[in-house]
Protein backbone atom coordinates (compact mmCIF):
# COMPACT_ATOMS: atom_id res chain seq x y z
CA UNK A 1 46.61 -130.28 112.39
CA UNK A 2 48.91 -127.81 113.10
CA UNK A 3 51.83 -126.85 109.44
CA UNK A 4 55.70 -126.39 111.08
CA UNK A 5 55.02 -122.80 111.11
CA UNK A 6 51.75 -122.98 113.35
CA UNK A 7 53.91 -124.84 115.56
CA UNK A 8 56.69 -122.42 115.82
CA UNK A 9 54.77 -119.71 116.21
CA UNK A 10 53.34 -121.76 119.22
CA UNK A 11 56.57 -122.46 120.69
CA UNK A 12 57.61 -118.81 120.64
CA UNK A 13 57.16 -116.82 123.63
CA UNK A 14 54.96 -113.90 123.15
CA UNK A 15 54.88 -110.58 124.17
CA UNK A 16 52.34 -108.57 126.85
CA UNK A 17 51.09 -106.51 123.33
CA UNK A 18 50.61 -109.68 121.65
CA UNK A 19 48.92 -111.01 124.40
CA UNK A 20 46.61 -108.52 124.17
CA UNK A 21 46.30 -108.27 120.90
CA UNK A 22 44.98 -112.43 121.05
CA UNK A 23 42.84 -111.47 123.75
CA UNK A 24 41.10 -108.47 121.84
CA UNK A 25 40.90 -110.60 118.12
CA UNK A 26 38.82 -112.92 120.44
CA UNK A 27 36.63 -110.82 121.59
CA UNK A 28 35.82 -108.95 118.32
CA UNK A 29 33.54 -111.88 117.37
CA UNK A 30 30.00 -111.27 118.34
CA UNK A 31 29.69 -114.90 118.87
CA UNK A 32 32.44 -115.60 120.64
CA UNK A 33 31.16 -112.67 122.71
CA UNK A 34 28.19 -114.70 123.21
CA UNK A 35 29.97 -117.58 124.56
CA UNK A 36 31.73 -115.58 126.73
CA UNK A 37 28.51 -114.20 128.15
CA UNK A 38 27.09 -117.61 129.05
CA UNK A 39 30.38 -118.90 130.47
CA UNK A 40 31.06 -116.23 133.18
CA UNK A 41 27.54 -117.02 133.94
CA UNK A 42 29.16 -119.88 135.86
CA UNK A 43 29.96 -123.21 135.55
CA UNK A 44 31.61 -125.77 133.16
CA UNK A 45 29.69 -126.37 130.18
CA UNK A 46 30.52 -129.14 127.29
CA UNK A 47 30.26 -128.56 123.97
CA UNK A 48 26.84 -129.98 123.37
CA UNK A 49 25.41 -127.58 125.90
CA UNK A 50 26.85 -124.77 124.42
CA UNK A 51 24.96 -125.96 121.22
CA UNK A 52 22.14 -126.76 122.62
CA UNK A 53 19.37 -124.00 121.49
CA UNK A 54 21.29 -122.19 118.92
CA UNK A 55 22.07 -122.43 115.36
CA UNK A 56 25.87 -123.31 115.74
CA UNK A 57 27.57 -126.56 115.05
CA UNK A 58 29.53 -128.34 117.40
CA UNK A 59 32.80 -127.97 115.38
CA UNK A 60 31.89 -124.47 114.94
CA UNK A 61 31.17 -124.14 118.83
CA UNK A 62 34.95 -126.13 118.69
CA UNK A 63 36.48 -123.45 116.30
CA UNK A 64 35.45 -120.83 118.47
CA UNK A 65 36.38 -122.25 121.94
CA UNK A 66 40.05 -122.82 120.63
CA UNK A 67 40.43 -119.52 119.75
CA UNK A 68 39.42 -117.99 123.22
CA UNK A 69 41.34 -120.82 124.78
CA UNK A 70 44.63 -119.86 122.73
CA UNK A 71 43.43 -116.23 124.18
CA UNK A 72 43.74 -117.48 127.67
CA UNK A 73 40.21 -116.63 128.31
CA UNK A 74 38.27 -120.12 128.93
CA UNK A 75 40.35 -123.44 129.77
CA UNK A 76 38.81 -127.25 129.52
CA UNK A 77 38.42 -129.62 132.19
CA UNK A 78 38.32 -133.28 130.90
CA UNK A 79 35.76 -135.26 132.66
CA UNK A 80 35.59 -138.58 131.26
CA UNK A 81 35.72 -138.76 127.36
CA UNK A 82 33.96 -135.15 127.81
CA UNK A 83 35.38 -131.32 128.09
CA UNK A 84 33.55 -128.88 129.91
CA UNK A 85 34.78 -125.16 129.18
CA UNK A 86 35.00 -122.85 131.91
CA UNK A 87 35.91 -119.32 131.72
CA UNK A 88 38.61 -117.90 132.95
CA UNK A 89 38.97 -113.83 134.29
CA UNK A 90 42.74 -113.64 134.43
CA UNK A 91 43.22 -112.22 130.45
CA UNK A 92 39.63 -110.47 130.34
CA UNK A 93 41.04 -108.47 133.13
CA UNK A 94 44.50 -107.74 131.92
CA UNK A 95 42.76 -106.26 128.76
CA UNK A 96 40.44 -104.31 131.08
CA UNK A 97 43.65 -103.37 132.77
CA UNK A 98 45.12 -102.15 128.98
CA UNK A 99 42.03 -99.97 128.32
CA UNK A 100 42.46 -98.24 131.23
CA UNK A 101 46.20 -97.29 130.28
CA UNK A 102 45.45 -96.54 126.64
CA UNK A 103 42.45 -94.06 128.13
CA UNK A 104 44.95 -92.65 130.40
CA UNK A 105 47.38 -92.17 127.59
CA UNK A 106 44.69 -90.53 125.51
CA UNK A 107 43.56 -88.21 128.85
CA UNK A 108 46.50 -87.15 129.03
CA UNK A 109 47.50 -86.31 125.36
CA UNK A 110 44.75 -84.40 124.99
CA UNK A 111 45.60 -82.69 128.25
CA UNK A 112 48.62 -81.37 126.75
CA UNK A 113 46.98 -80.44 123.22
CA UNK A 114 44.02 -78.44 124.94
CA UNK A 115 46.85 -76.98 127.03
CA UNK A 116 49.16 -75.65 123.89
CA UNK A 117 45.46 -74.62 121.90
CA UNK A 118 44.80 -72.07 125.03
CA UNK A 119 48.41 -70.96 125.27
CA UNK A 120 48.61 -70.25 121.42
């Protein structure tokens, strides 16, 4: 159940950075890392398959999948009175796409300070 503020917060457009930041706060959990992994493996999977063989609890398989769906990076498919979760590339590769900048950033940065060190 989402409070008034949860919901306003939902309603407010967000920003590229915050986008981002969702999309990495996702990812920083090993299992949600782990879901991930068996996801882009292909397919739709429901939430009992996801739990079948491991330690985790459905609602705690739920918890998880909410949070990388609020991420952008899986979606559900209802199929019957059953979702299957698929994984989806679009915001795994927009933070792929971040990295890249923020290395370039750093490349060059340190481009310039090696280049003032030498000169001095």
């Amino acid at each position: 159940m989402r409070t008034d503020k949860a919901a306003k917060v939902a309603k407010t457009p967000k920003k590229p950075a915050a986008d981002m930041a969702t999309v990495f706060f996702a990812l920083g959990d090993k299992t949600r890392l782990q879901m991930i992994a068996v996801l882009c493996a292909g397919g739709a999977f429901s939430i009992a398959q996801l739990t079948a063989n491991t330690d985790f609890t459905r609602q705690a398989v739920t918890k998880h999948l909410q949070v990388l769906a609020d991420a952008g990076l899986v979606q559900h498919v209802k199929v019957g009175r059953e979702r299957l979760w698929q994984f989806e590339p679009g915001q795994l590769e927009a933070a792929r796409q971040s990295l890249e900048l923020i290395g370039q950033q750093w490349e060059s940065a340190l481009g310039r300070l090696k280049q003032f060190v030498e000169e001095a």
